[in-house]
N, C-alpha and C. Protein backbone atom coordinates (compact mmCIF):
# COMPACT_ATOMS: atom_id res chain seq x y z
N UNK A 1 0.84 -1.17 0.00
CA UNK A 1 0.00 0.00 0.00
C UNK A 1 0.89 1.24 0.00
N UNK A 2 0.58 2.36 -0.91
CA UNK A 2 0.76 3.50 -0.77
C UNK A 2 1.45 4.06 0.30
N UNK A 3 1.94 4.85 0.99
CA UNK A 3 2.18 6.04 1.90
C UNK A 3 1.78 7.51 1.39
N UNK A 4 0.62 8.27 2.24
CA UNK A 4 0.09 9.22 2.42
C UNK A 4 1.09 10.11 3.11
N UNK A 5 1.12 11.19 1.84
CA UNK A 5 2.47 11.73 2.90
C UNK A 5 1.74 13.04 3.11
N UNK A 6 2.30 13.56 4.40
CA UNK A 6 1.87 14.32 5.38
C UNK A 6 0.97 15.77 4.16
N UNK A 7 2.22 15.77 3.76
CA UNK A 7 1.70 17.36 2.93
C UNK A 7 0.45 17.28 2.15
N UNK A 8 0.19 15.94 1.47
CA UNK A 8 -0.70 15.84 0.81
C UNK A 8 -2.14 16.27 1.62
N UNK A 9 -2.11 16.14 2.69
CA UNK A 9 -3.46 16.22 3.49
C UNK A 9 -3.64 17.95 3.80
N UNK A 10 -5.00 17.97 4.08
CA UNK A 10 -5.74 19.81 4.21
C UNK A 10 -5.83 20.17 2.78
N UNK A 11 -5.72 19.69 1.86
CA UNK A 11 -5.42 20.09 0.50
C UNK A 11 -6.65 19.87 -0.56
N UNK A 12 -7.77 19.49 0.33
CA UNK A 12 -9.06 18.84 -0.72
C UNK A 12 -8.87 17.27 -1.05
N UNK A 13 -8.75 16.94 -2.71
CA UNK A 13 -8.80 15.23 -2.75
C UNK A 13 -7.11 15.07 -2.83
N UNK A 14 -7.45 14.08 -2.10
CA UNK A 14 -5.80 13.26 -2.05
C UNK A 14 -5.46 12.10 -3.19
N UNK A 15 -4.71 11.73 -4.14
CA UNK A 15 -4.69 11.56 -5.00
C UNK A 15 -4.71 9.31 -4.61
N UNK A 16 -5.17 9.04 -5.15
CA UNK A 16 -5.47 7.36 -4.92
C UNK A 16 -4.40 6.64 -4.71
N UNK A 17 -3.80 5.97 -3.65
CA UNK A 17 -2.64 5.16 -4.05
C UNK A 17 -2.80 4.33 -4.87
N UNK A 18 -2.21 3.74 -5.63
CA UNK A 18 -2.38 2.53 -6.82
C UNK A 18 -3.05 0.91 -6.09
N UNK A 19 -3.86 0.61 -7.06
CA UNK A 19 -4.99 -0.85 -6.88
C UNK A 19 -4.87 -1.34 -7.62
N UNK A 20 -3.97 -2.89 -7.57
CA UNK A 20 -4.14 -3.32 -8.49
C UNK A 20 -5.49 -3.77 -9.45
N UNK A 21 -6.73 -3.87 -8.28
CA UNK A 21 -7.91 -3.80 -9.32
C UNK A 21 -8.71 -2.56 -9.96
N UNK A 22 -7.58 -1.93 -9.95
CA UNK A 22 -8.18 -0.56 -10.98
C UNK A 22 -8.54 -0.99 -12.78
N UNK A 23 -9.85 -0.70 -12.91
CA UNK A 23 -9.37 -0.81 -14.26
C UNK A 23 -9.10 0.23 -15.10
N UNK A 24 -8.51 0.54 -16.06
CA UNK A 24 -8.78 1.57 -16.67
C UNK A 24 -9.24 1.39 -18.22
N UNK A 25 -10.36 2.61 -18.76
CA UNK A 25 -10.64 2.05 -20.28
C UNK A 25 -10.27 1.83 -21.16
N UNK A 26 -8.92 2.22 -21.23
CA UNK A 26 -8.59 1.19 -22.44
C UNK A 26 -7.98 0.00 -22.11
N UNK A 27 -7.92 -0.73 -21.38
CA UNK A 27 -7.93 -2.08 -20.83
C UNK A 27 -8.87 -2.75 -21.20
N UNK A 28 -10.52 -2.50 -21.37
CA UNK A 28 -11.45 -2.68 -21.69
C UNK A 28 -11.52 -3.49 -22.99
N UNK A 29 -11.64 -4.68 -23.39
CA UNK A 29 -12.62 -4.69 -24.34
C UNK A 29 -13.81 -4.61 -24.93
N UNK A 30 -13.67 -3.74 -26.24
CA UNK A 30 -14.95 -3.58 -26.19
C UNK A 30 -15.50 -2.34 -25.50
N UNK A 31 -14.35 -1.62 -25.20
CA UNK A 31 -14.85 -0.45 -23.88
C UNK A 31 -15.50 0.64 -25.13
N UNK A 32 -16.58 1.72 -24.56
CA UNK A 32 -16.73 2.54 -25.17
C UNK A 32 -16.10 4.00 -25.56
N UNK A 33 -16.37 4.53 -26.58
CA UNK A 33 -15.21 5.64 -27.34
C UNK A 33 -14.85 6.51 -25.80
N UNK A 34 -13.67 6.92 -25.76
CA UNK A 34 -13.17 8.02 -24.69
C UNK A 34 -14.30 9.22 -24.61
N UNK A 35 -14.83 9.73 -23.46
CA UNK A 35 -15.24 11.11 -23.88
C UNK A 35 -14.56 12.28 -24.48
N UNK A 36 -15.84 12.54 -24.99
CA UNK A 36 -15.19 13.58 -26.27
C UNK A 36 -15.59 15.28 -25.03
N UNK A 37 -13.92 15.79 -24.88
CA UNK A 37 -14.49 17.11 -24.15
C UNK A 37 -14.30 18.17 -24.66
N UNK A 38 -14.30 17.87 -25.94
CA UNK A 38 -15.10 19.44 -26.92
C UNK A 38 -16.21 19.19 -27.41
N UNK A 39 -16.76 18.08 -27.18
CA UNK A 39 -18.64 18.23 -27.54
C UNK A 39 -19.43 18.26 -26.26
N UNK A 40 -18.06 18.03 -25.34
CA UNK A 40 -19.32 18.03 -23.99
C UNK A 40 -20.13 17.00 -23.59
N UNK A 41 -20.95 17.00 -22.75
CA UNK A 41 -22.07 16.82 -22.17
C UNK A 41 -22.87 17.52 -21.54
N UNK A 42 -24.68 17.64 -21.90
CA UNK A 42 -25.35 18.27 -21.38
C UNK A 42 -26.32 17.32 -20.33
N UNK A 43 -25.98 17.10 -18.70
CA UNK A 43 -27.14 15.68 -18.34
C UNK A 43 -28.42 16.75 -17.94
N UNK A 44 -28.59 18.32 -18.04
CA UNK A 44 -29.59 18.68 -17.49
C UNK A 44 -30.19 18.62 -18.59
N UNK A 45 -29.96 18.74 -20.44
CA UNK A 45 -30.46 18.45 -21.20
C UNK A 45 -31.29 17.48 -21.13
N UNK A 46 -30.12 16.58 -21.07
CA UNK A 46 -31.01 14.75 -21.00
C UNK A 46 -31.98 14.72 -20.06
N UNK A 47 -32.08 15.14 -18.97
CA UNK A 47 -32.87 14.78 -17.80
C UNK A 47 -33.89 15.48 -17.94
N UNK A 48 -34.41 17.15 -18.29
CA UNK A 48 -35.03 18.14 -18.62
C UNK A 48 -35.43 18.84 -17.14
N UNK A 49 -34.00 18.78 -16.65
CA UNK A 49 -34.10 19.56 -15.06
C UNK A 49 -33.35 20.16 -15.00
N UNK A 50 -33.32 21.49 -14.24
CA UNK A 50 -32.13 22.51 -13.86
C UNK A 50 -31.59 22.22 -12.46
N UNK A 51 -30.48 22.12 -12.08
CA UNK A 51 -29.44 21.29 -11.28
C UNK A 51 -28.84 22.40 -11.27
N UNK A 52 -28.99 22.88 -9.55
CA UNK A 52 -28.50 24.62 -9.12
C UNK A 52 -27.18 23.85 -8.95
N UNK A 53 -26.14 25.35 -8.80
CA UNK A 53 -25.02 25.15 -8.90
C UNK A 53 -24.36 25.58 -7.93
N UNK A 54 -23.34 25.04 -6.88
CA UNK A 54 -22.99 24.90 -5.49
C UNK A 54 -21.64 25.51 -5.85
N UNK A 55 -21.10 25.96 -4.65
CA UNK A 55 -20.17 26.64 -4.63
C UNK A 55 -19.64 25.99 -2.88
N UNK A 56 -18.47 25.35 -3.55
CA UNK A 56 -17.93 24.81 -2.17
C UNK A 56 -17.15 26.08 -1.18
N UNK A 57 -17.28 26.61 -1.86
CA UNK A 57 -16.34 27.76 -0.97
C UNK A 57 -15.12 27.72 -0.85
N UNK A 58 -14.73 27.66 0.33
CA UNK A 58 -13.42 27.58 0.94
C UNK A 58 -13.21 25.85 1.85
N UNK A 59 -14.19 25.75 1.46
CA UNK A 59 -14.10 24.11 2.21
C UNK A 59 -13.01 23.29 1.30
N UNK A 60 -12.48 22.08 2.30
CA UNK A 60 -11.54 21.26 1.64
C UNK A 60 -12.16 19.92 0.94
N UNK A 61 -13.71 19.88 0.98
CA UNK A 61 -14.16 18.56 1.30
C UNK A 61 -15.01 17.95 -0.30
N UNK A 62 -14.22 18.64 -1.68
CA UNK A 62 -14.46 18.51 -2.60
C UNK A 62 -14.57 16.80 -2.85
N UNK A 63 -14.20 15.93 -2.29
CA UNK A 63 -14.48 14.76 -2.52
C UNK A 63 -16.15 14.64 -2.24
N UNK A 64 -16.05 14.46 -1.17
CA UNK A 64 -17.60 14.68 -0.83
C UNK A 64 -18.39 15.54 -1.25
N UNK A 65 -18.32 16.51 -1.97
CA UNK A 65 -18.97 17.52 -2.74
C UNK A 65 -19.30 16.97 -4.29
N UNK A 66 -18.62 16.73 -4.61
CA UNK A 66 -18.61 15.59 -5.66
C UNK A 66 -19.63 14.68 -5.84
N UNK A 67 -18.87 13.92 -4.97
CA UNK A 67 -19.95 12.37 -4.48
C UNK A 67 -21.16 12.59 -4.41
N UNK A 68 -21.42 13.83 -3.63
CA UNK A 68 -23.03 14.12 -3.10
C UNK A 68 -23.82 14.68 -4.84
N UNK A 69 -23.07 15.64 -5.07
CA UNK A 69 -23.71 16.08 -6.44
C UNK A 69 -23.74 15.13 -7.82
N UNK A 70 -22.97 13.82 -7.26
CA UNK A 70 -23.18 12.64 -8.59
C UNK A 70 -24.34 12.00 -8.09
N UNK A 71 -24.45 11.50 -6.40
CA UNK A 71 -25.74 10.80 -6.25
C UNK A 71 -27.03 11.73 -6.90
N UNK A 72 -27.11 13.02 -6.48
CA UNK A 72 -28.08 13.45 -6.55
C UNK A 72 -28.46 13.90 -8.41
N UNK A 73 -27.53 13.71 -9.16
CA UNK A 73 -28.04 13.48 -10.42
C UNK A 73 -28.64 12.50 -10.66
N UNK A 74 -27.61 11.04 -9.69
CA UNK A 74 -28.14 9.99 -10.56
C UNK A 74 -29.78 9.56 -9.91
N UNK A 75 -30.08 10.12 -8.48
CA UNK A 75 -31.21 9.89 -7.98
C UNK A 75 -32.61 10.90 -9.39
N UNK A 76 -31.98 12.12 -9.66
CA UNK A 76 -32.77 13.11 -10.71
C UNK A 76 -33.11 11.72 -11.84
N UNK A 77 -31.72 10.60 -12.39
CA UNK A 77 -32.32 9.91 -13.72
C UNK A 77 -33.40 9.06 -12.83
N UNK A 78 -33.53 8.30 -12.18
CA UNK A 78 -34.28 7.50 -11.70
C UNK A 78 -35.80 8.14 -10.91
N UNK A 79 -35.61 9.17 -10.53
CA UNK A 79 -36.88 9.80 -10.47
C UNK A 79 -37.53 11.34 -10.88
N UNK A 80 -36.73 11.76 -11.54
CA UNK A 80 -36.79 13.18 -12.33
C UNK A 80 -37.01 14.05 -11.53
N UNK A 81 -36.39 14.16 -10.48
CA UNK A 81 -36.31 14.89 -9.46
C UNK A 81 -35.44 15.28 -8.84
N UNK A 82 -34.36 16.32 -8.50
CA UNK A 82 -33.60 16.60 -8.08
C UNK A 82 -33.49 17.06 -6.60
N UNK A 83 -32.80 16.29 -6.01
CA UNK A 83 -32.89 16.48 -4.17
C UNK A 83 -31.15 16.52 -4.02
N UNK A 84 -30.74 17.41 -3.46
CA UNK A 84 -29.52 17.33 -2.75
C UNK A 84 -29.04 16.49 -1.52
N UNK A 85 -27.72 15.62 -2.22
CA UNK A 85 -27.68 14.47 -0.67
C UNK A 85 -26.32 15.37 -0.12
N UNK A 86 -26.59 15.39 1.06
CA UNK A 86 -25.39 15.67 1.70
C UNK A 86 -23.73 15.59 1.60
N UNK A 87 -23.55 16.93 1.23
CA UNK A 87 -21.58 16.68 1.37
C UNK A 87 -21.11 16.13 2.16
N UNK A 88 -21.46 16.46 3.12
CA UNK A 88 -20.90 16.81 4.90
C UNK A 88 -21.16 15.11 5.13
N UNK A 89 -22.31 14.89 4.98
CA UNK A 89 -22.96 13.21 5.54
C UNK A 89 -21.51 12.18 4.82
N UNK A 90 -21.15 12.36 3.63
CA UNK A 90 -20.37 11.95 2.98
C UNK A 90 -18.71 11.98 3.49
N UNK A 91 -18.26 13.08 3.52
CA UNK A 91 -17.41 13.77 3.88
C UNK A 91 -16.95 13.49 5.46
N UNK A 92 -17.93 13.20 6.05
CA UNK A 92 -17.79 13.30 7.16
C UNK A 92 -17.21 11.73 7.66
N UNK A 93 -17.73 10.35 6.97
CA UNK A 93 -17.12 9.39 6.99
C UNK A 93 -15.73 8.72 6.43
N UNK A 94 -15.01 9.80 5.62
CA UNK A 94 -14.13 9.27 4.41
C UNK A 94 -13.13 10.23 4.76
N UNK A 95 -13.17 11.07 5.83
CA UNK A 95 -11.97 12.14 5.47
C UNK A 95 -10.41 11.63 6.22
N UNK A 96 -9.29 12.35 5.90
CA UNK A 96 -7.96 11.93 6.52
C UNK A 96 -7.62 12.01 7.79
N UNK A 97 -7.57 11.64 8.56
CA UNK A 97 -6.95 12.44 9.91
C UNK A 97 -5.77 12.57 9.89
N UNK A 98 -4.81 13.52 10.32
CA UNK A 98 -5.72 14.75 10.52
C UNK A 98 -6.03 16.24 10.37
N UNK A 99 -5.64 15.82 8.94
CA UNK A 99 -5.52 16.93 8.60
C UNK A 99 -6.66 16.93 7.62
N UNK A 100 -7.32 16.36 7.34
CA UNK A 100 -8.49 16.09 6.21
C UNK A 100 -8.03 16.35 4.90
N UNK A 101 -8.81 16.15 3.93
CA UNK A 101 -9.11 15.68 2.42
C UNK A 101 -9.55 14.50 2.80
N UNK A 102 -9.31 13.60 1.20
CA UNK A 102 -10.45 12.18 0.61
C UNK A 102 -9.59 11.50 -0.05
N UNK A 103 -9.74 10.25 -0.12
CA UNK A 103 -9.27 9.53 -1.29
C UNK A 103 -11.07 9.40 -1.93
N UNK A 104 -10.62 10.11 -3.35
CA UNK A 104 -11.99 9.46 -4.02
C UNK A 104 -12.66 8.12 -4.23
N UNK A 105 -11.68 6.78 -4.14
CA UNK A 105 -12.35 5.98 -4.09
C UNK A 105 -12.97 5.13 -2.91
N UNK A 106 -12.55 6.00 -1.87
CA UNK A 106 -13.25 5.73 -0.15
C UNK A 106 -14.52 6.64 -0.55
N UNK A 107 -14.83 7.44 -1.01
CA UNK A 107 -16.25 7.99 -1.52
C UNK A 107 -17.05 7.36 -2.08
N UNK A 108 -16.69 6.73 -3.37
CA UNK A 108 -17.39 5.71 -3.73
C UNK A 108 -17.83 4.22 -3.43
N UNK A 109 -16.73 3.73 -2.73
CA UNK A 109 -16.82 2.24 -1.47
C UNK A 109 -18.12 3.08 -0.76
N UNK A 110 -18.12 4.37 -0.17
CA UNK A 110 -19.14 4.44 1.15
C UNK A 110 -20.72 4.64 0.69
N UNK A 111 -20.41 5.14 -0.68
CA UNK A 111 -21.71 5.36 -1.38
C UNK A 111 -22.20 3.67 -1.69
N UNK A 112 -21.43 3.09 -2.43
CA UNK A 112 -21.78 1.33 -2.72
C UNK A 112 -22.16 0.30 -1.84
N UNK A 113 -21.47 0.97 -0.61
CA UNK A 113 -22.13 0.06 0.56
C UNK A 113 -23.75 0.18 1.17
């Protein structure tokens, strides 16, 4: 495993130590085309909802800010409704001690569980 070194922490997301079961897409067969980020994506298009726009401030806890604003899209596809889930609720289980930030994929383990 990795070593988290000191500095990295207070800094927002902390960058993933390496897994070997990471996959990545082009490993994939069969995986689909890379996103294209000069055509974008519009999901308030797709969805036909307006999805206000948050401003973390000065907080460090962009992992969880994240996390919360992906559930709450993906809760908008499944019921066309947009509800905000908690940063903080998120954030609050996954952060470093002790100096805080995230590893993003302790965000997503806590959401999957």
């Amino acid at each position: 495993m990795t070593q988290i070194l000191e500095e990295q922490l207070g800094h927002g997301a902390v960058r993933d130590p390496h897994d070997p079961r990471d996959i990545h897409l082009h490993d994939i067969a069969g995986a689909p085309t890379p996103f294209d980020w000069n055509k974008g994506f519009d999901i308030e298009k797709q969805l036909g909802i307006t999805i206000p726009v948050k401003n973390q401030m000065s907080s460090e806890s962009c992992v969880g800010q994240g996390w919360s604003y992906l559930m709450a899209v993906k809760n908008a596809q499944i019921t066309g409704i947009y509800d905000e889930v908690s940063a903080k609720a998120i954030y609050s289980q996954i952060f470093l001690k002790p100096n805080g930030g995230a590893n993003i994929r302790d965000g997503g383990l806590l959401l999957q569980n």
